[in-house]
Protein backbone atom coordinates (compact mmCIF):
# COMPACT_ATOMS: atom_id res chain seq x y z
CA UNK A 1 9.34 52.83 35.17
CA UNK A 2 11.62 52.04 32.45
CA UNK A 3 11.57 53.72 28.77
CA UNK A 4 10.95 50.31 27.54
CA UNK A 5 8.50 49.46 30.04
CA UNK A 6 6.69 53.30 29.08
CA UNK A 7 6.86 52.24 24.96
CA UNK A 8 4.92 49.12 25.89
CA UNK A 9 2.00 50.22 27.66
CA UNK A 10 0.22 52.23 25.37
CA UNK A 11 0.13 48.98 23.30
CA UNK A 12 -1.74 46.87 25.96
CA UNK A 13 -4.09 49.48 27.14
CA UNK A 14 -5.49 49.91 23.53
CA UNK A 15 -5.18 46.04 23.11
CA UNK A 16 -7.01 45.40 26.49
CA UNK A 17 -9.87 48.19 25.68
CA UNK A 18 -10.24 46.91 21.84
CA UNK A 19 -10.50 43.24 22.45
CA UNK A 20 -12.73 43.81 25.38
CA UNK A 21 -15.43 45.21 23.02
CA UNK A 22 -15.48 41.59 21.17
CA UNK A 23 -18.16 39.94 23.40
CA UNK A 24 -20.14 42.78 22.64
CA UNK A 25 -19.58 43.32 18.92
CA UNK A 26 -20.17 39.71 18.68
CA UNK A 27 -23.59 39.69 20.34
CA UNK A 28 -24.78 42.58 17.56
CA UNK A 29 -23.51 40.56 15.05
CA UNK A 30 -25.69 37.77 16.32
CA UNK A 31 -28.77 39.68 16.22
CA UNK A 32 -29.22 39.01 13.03
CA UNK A 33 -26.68 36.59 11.46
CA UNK A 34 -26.63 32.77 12.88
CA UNK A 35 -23.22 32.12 14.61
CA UNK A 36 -20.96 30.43 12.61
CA UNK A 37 -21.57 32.94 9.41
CA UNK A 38 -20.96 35.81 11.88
CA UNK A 39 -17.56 33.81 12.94
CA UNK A 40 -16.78 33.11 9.31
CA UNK A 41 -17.20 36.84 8.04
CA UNK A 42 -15.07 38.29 11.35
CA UNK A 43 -12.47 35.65 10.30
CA UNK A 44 -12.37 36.37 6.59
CA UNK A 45 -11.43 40.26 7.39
CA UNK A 46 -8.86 39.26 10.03
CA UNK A 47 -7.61 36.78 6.54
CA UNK A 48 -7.28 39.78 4.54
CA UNK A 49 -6.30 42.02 7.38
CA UNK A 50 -3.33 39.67 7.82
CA UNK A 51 -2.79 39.12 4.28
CA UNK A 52 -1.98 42.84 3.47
CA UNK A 53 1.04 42.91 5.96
CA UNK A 54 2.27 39.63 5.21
CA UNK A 55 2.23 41.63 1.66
CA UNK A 56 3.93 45.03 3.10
CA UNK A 57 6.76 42.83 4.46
CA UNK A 58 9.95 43.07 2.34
CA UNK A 59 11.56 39.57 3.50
CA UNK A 60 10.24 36.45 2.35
CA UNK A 61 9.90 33.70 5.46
CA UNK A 62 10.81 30.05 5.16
CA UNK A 63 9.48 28.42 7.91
CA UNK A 64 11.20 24.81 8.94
CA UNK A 65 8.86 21.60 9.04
CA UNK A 66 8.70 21.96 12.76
CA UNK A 67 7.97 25.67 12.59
CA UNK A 68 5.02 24.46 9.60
CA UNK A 69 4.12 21.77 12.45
CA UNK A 70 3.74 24.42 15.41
CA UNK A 71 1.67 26.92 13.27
CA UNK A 72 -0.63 23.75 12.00
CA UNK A 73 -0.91 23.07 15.47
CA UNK A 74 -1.91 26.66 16.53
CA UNK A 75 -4.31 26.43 13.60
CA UNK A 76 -6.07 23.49 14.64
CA UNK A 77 -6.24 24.73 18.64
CA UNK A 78 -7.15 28.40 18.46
CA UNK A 79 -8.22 28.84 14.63
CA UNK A 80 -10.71 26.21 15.07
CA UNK A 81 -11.26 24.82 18.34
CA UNK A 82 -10.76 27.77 20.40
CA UNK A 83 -12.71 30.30 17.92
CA UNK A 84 -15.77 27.67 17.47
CA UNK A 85 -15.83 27.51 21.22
CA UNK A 86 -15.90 31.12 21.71
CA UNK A 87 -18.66 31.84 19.20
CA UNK A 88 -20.75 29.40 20.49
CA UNK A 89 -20.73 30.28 24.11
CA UNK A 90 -20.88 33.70 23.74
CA UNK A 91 -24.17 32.89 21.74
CA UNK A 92 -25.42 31.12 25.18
CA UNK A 93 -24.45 34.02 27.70
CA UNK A 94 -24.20 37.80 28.06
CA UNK A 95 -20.98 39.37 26.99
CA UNK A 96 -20.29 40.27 30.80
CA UNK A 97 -20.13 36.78 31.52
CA UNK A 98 -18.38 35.70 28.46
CA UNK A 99 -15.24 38.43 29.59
CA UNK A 100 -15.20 36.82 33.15
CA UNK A 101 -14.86 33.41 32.13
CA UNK A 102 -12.71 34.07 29.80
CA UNK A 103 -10.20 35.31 32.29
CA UNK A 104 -10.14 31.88 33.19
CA UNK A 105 -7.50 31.19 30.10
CA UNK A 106 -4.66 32.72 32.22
CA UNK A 107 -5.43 29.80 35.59
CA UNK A 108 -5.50 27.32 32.86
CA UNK A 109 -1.98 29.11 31.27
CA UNK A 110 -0.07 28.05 34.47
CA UNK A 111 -2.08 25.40 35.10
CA UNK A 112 -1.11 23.58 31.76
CA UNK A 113 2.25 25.23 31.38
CA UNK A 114 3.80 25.74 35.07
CA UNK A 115 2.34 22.87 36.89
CA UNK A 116 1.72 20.49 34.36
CA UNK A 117 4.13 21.38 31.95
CA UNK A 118 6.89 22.16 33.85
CA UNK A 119 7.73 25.51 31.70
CA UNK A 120 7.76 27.64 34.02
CA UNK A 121 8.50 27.56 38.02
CA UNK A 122 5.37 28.15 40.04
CA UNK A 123 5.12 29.74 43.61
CA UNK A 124 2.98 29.34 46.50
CA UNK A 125 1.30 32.89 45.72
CA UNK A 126 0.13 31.14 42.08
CA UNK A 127 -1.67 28.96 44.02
CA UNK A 128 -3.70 31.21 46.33
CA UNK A 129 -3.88 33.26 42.69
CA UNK A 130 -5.56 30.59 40.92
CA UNK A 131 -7.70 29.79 43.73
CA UNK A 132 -9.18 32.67 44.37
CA UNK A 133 -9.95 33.35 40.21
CA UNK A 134 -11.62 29.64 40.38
CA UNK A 135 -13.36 31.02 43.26
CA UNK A 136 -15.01 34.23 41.36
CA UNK A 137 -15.69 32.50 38.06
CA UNK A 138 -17.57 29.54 39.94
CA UNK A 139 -19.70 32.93 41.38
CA UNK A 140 -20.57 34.01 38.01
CA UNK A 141 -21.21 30.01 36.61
CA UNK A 142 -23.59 28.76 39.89
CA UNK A 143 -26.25 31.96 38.84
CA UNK A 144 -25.78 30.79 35.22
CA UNK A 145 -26.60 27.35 36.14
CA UNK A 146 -29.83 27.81 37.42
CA UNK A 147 -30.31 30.24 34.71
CA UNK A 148 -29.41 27.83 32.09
CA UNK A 149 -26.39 29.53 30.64
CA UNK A 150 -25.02 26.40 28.84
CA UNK A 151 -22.21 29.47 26.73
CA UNK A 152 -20.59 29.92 30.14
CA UNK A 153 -19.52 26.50 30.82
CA UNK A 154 -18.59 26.11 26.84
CA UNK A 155 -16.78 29.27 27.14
CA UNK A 156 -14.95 27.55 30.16
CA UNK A 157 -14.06 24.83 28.04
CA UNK A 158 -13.28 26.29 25.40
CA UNK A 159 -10.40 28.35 27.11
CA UNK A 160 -8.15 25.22 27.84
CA UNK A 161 -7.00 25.15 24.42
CA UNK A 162 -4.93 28.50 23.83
CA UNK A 163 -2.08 27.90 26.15
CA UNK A 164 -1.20 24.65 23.96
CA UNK A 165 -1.60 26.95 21.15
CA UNK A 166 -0.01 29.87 22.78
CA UNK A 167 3.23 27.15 23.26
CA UNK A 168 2.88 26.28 19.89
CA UNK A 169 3.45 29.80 18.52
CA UNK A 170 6.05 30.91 20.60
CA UNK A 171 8.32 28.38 18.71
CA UNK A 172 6.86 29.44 15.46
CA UNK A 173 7.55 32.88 16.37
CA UNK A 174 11.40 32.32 16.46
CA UNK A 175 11.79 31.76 12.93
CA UNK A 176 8.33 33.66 11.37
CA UNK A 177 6.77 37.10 11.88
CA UNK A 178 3.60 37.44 13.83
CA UNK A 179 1.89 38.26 10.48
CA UNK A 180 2.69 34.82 9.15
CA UNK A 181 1.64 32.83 11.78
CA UNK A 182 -2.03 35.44 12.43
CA UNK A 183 -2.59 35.10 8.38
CA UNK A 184 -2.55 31.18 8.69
CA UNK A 185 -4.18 30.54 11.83
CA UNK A 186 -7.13 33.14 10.36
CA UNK A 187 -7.15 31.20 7.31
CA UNK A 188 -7.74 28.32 8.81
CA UNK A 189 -10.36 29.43 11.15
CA UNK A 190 -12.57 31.09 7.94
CA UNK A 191 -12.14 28.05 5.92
CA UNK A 192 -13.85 25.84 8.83
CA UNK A 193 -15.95 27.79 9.84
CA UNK A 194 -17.38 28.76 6.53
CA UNK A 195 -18.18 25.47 5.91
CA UNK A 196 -19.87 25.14 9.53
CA UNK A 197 -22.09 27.72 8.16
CA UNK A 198 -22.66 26.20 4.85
CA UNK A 199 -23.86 22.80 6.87
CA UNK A 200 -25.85 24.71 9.55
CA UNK A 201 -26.84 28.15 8.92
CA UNK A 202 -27.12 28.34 5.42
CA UNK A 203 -27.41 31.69 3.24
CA UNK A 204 -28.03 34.74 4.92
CA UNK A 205 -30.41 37.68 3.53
CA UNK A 206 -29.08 40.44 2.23
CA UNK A 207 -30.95 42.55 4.61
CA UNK A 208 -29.36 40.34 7.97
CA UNK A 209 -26.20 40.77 6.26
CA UNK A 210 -25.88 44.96 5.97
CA UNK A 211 -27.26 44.83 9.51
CA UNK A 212 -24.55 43.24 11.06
CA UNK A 213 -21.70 44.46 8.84
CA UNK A 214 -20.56 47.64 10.56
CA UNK A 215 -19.80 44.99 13.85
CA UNK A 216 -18.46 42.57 11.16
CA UNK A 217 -15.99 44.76 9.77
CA UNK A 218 -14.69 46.10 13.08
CA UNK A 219 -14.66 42.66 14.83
CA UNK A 220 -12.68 41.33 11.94
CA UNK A 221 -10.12 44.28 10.96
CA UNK A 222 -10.15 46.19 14.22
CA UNK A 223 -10.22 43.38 17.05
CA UNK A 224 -8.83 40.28 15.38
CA UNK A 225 -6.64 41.76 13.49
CA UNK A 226 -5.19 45.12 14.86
CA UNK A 227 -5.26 44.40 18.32
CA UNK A 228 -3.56 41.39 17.83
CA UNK A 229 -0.80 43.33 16.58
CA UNK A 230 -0.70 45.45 19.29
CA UNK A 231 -0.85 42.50 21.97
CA UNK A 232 2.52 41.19 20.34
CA UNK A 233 4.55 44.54 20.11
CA UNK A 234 3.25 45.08 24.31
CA UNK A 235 5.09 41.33 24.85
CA UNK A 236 7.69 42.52 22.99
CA UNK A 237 8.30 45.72 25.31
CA UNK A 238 6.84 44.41 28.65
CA UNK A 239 7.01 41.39 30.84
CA UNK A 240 4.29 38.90 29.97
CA UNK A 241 3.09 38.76 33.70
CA UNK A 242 2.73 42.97 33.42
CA UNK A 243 0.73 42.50 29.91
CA UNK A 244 -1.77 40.05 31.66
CA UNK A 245 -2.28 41.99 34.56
CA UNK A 246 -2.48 45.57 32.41
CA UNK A 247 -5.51 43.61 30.41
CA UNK A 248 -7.17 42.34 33.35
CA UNK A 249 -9.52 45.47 32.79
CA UNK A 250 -11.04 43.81 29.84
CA UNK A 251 -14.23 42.83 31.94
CA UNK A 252 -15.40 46.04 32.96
CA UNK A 253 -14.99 47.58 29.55
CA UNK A 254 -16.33 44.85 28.20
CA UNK A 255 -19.63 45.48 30.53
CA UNK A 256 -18.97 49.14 29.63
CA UNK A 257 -19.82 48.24 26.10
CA UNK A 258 -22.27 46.03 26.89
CA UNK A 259 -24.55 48.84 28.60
CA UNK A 260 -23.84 51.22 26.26
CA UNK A 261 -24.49 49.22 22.55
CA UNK A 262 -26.40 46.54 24.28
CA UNK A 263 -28.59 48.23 27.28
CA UNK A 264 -27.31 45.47 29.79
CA UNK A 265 -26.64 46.42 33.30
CA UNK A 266 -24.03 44.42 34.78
CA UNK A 267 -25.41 42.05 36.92
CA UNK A 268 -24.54 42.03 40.71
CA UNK A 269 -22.69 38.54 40.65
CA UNK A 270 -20.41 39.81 37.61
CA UNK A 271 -19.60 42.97 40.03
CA UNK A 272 -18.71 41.19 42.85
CA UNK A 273 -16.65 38.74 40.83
CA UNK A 274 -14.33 40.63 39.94
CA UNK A 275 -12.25 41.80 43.01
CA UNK A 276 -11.56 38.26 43.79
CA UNK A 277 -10.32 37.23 40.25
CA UNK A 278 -8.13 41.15 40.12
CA UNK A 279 -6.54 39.98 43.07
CA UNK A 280 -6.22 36.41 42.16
CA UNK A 281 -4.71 37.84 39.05
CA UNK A 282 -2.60 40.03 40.06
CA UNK A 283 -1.26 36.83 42.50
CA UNK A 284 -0.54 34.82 39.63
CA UNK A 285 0.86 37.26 37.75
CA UNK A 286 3.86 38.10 40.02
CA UNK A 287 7.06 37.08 40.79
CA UNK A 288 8.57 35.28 39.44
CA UNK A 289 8.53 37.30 36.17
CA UNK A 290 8.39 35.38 32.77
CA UNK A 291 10.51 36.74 29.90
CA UNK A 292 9.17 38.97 27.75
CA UNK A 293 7.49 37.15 24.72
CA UNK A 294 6.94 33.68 26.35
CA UNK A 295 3.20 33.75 25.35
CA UNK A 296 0.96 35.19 22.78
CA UNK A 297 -2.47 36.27 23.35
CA UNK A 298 -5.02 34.51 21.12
């Protein structure tokens, strides 16, 4: 392996192990706060989180109209859509099952961007990739569906909008740091979302609040904003079809965390899941490489 290749994976193995602890961290935070203030108080650290580097940085950034254009679009796809959609369905479903489907977001990456799109060339080994992912995350959803688990099929959704997002970025990210375009998008996502709680939820206790703040805190600082950091310095230093393969472990740390924080076993159809979607993803993720940087992790 390569020195670069060695600098870069420390970065997506802490990436892939923090952000796999999301589903679970969310699901305390839910205990006692209603979703959309839990989403809107994650959000507002990642703001500030954001806002501090954006402050450490000695350059000032002038972003062109079209650059303003691509982060407002990121904004409205991820910061919004994407986040409300994630909230929501992990609400509905057990964190296991909310880092399965989720995998889901790469198929519909070169679904959206190599077949549709036309961005980048796709094989025949892509095909049998996404095939057999479709195939493991339909054996998690038929189980949910007889167990009512409306989050997973919201969750499934909701992952079709980052790769227009994840386009989106990549052209803001030629003229603006990572910082710039994280600060807004957060900003964004707070300022709708706070308002979604202002129409729905409604004020929280005081009590509900110092419950969930220790997962608050570490959601918003730790996972939405520090290992998105680290996500773009591993795409920086690695291939992006190595980086999405390296953090196809997020599900069983994520069930990890789950059992330990929550007390939830891992149910047999998220076990048995998973070697078909490793394999599909390790499939889709292989030649022919895409250069390093093409996409950002939301």
């Amino acid at each position: 392996m390569k020195s670069r290749d060695f600098g870069g994976m420390p970065y997506i193995l802490l990436s892939a192990v923090l952000w796999a602890s999301f589903p679970v961290l969310t699901a305390v935070a839910l205990k006692t706060l209603p979703v959309f203030t839990a989403a809107a108080l994650t959000t507002l650290c990642s703001t500030f989180f954001f806002l501090t580097l954006l402050y450490l940085q000695p350059k000032k950034q002038k972003p062109s109209r079209s650059c303003i254009r691509d982060i407002a679009f990121a904004c409205v796809t991820i910061g919004i859509g994407y986040y409300i959609f994630s909230y929501v369905g992990i609400s509905l479903t057990t964190p296991g099952n909310a880092a399965i489907v989720g995998l889901m977001e790469i198929f519909y990456s070169y679904l959206f961007i190599s077949v549709i799109g036309r961005h980048e060339p796709l094989v025949k080994w892509h095909v049998l990739g996404a095939t057999l992912m479709v195939g493991g995350v339909l054996f998690v959803l038929v189980p949910s569906a007889r167990e009512l688990r409306l989050g997973d099929f919201i969750l499934l959704f909701g992952g079709m909008l980052p790769p227009f997002g994840n386009l989106a970025m990549q052209r803001a990210r030629k003229e603006v740091s990572a910082a710039y375009i994280m600060f807004f998008r957060s900003l964004t996502g707070t300022v709708t979302l706070a308002l979604l709680a202002f129409v729905f939820d409604g004020v929280p206790t005081q009590e509900a609040l110092f419950s969930a703040l220790p997962a608050i805190l570490v959601g918003g600082f730790l996972l939405m904003g520090f290992s998105k950091i680290l996500w773009i310095e591993a795409i920086h230093r690695l291939p992006i079809t190595q980086t999405i393969s390296v953090a196809s472990i997020q599900p069983l740390f994520t069930m990890f965390f789950a059992y330990v924080l929550l007390s939830q076993t891992p149910e047999w159809v998220q076990l048995f899941s998973l070697p078909p979607i490793a394999v599909g993803m390790y499939l889709l993720t292989k030649k022919p490489a895409l250069p390093a940087g093409a996409l950002e992790e939301v």
